[in-house]
Each structure stands twice: as structure tokens, then as C-alpha cells.
Protein backbone atom coordinates (compact mmCIF):
# COMPACT_ATOMS: atom_id res chain seq x y z
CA UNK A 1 46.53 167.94 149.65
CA UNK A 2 43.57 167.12 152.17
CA UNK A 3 41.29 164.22 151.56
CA UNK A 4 38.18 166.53 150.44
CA UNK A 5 40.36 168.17 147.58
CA UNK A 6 41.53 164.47 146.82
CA UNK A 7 38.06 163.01 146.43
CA UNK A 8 36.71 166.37 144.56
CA UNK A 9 39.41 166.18 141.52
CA UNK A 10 39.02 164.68 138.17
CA UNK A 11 39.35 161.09 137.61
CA UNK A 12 42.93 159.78 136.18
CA UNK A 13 43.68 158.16 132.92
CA UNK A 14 44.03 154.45 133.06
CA UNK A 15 45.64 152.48 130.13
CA UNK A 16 43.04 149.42 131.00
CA UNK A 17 39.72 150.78 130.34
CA UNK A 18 39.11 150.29 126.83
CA UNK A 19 36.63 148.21 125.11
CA UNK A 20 37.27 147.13 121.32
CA UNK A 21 34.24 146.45 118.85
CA UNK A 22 35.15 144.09 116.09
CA UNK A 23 32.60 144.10 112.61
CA UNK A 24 33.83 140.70 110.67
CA UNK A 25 34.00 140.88 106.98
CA UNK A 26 30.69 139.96 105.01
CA UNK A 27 32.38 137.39 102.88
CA UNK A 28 34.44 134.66 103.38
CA UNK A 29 37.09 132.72 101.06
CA UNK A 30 37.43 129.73 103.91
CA UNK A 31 36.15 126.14 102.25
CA UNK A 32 33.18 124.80 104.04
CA UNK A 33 33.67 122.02 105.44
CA UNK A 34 32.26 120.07 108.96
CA UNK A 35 35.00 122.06 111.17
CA UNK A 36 34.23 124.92 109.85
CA UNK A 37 30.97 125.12 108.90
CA UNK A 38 30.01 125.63 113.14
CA UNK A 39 30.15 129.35 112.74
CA UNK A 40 30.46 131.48 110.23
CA UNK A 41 32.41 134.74 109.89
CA UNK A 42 30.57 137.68 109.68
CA UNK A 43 27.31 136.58 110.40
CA UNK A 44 27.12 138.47 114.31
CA UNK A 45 29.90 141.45 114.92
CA UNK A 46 31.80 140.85 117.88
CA UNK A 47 31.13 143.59 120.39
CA UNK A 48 33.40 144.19 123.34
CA UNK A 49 36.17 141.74 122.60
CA UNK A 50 38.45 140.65 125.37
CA UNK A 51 42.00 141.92 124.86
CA UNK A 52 44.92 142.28 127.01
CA UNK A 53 46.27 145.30 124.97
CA UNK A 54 46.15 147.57 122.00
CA UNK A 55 48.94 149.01 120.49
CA UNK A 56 48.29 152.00 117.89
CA UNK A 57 50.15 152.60 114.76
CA UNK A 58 52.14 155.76 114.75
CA UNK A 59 51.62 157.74 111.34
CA UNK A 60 53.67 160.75 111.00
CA UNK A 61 53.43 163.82 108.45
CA UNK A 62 56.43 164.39 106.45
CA UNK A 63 58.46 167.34 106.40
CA UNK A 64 61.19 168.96 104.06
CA UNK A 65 63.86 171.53 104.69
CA UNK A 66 64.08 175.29 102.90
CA UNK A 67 66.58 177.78 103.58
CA UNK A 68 65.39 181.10 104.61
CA UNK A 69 67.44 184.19 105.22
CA UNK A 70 70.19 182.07 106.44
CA UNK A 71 67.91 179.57 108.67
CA UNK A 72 67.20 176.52 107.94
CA UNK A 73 63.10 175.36 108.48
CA UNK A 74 61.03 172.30 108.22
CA UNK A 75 58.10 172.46 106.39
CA UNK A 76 55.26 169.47 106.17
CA UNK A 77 54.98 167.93 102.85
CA UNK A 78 52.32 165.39 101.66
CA UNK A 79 53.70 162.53 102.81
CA UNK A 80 52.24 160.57 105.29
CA UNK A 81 55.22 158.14 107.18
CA UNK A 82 54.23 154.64 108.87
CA UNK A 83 53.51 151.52 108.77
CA UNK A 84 49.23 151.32 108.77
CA UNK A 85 49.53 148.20 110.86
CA UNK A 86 47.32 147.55 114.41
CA UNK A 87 48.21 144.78 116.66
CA UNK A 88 46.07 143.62 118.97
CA UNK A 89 47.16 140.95 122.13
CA UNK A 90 43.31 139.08 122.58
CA UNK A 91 42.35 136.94 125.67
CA UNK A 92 40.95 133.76 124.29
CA UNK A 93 37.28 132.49 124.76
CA UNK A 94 36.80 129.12 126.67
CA UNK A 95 35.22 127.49 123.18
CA UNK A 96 38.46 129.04 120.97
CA UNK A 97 35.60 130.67 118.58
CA UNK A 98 37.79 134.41 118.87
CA UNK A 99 41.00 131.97 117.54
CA UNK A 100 38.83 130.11 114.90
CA UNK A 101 37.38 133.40 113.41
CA UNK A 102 40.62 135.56 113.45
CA UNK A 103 41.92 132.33 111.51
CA UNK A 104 39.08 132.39 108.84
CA UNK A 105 39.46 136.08 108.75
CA UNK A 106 42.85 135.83 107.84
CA UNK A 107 42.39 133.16 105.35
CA UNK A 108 40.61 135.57 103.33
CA UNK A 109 43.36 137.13 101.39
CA UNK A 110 46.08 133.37 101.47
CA UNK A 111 45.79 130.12 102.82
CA UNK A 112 48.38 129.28 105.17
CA UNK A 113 49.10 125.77 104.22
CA UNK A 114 52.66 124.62 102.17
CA UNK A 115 51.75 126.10 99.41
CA UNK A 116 51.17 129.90 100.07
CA UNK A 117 48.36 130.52 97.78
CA UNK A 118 47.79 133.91 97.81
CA UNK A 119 43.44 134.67 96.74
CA UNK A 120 43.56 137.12 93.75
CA UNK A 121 40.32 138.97 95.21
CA UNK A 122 41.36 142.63 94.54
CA UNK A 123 39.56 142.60 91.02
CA UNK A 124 36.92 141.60 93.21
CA UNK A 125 33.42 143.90 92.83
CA UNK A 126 32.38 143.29 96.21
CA UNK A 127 36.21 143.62 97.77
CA UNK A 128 34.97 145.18 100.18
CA UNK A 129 32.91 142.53 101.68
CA UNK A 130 36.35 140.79 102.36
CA UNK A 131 37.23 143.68 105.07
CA UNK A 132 36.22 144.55 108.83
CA UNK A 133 36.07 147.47 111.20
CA UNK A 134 38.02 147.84 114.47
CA UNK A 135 36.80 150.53 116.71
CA UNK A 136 38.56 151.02 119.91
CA UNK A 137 37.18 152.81 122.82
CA UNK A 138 39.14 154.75 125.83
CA UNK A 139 36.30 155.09 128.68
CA UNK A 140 35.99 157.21 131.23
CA UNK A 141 35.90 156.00 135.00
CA UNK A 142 33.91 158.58 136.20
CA UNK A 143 30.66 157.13 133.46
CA UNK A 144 28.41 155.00 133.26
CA UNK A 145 28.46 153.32 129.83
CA UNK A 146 24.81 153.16 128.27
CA UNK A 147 23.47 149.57 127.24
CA UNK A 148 21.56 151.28 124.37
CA UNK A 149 22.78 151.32 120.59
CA UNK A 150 23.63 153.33 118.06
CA UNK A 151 22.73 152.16 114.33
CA UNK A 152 23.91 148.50 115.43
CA UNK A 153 26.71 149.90 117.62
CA UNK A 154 27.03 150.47 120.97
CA UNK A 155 26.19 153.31 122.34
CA UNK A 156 28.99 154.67 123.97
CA UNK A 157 28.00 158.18 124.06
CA UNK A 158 30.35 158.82 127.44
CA UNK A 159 33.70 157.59 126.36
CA UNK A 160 36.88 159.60 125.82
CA UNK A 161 38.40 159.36 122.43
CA UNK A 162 37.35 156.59 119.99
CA UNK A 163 40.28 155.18 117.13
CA UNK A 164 37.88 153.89 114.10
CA UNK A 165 39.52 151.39 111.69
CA UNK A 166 38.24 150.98 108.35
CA UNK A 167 38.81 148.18 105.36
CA UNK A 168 40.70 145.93 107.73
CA UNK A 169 42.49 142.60 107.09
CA UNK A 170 44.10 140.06 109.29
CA UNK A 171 47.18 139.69 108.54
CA UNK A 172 48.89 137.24 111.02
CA UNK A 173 47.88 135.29 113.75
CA UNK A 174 49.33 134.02 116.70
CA UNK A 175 50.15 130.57 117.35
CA UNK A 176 48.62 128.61 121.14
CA UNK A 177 51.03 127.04 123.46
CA UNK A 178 49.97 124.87 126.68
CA UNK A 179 51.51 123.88 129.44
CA UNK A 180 50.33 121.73 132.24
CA UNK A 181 51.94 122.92 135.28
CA UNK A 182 50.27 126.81 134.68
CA UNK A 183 46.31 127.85 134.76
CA UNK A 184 46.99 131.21 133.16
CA UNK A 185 44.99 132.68 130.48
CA UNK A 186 46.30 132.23 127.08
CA UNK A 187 47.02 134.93 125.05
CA UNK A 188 47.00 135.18 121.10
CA UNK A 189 48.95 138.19 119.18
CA UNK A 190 47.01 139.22 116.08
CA UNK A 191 48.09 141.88 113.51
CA UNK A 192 45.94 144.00 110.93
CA UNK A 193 46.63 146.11 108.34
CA UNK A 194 43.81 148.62 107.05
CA UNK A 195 43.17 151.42 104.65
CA UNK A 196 42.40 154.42 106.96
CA UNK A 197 41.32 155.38 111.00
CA UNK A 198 39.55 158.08 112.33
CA UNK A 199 40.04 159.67 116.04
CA UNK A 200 37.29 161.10 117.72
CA UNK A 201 33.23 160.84 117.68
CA UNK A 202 33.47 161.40 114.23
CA UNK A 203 35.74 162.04 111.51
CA UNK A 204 37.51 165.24 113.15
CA UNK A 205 41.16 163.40 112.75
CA UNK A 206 41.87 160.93 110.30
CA UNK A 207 44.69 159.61 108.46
């Protein structure tokens, strides 16, 4: 293959370009108090949060076996297999606001002190206020990403596929570690668990 027909092909897939929107929850079951009380969750969506990698959930369709003529066939059933769980490995702000809010986030459904109180909100009428949104992007290299937005969003109107997670909580946390003798970024794994994701510009795929 000459250089010409090397230069004139279509761009490659690359597993790091991605951005990933975050949309806090509304409401927040943290106590005020003066550490906390310097930001407060929900009040600005976090657009184009720094993360080292993504890694999907894989949700399966069920299937069942019937005898035919002899053969045996597989057949999809209603079941949807999986665990509906997202984990996310973040790159950590210089102030630690990312760490403090995933922590707030999380402290929305149990506080993670000795006693394991667990917050009875799903009788809740406004539940839903104690949920976010994850959207993950996959660009394309060959784009140029508008600046514009979309209804509060960005406007990403070149990117490749888009993963859309709805009614989202944070359910773990990572915890820091420091060392003196390394200037490497620090890292923090954080899990979710949500209610349902959509793949594509809109709702063509969802489970």
C-alpha cells in the first residue's frame, strides 16, 4: 500500500477518544456542615470528566432450547442476563472536588461510617431527584467537535456512538493512596448501578 492510498483511507478506531458527561442528582441526603457545605452536588453538571477508562456492562438476552424435528434450537426468551453495573477509573482534579462529589453522591442511598445506615428514600416522591445521568461519548478523529449545545448538553453532533445512562447511583468509591517517591496521577475506581442505557443518538438500542 503506497503512501497516497494510506493518507486517503478512513480514520481508525481508538479506545482513548471518548469524553463522558456526568448530570449529578438534584438532591442530596449529605448533612451540611463547614466541609461540606463548599460545593454542593448537583448544582453545575460536570461536562467532559477526566477518566482513564470506561468499562461497559455486558447485558445479554436469554435464550431457551426446543426440539424440532430431531434438532435441537435456541430461541430468545424475555430475560435480560447481567449485572446493570458501570465502572468508571476517573483522573482526579488538583482541588479533589471530582472525589468529594462522587463521595456525596454516594452517600445518598447509606452513609459509610460504622454503622451502615442504609437512607430509606425509595418511598421517596421525588426519588428521582436522588439519581444522575452518565452519557459516554466515542468521537471520531477525523471531526471537529462543536462548542455549541444542545438543550444544556453538549453538542456533539459528530461523534460515533453515544451509551446514555439513566437513574444512576454511586455505588462504591475508591479509596486515595500517596506516595512520596512517585509524581503520577492518582487514579480513583468508581462503580454505578442504574435503571436503563440507551446506544445511539437516540433511543434506537436500549436495554
Amino acid at each position: 500500500m503506497d503512501v497516497i492510498t494510506t493518507l486517503k483511507s478512513q480514520f481508525d478506531t481508538f479506545p482513548n477518544l471518548y469524553d463522558i458527561s456526568i448530570i449529578l442528582p438534584s438532591i442530596s441526603n449529605d448533612t451540611p456542615d463547614a466541609e461540606k457545605s463548599s460545593f454542593e452536588i448537583g448544582a453545575t453538571p460536570l461536562w467532559n470528566v477526566r477518566a482513564s477508562s470506561v468499562t461497559f456492562p455486558e447485558l445479554t438476552v436469554g435464550t431457551y432450547s426446543v426440539a424440532y424435528k430431531g434438532v435441537e434450537l435456541s430461541r430468545p426468551n424475555s430475560e435480560i442476563t447481567g449485572e446493570r453495573k458501570l465502572s468508571i477509573k476517573f483522573r482526579l482534579d488538583s482541588d479533589y472536588t471530582l472525589y468529594k462529589l462522587l463521595l456525596k453522591w454516594k452517600r445518598n442511598y447509606g452513609r459509610d461510617s460504622g454503622d451502615g445506615e442504609i437512607l430509606d428514600i425509595l418511598d421517596n416522591a421525588t426519588f428521582n431527584g436522588y439519581l444522575g445521568t452518565i452519557i459516554v461519548y466515542g468521537l471520531k478523529p477525523k471531526e471537529i467537535l462543536d462548542s455549541g449545545t444542545n438543550n444544556g448538553l453538549p453538542d456533539y453532533g459528530n461523534t460515533g456512538p453515544k451509551w446514555t445512562f439513566t437513574k444512576v447511583a454511586c455505588t462504591k468509591v475508591g479509596t486515595l493512596s500517596f506516595a512520596r517517591e512517585s509524581s503520577a496521577i492518582i487514579e480513583l475506581d468508581a462503580q454505578f448501578i442504574f435503571t436503563k442505557y440507551t446506544i445511539g443518538q437516540g433511543s434506537t438500542s436500549s436495554l
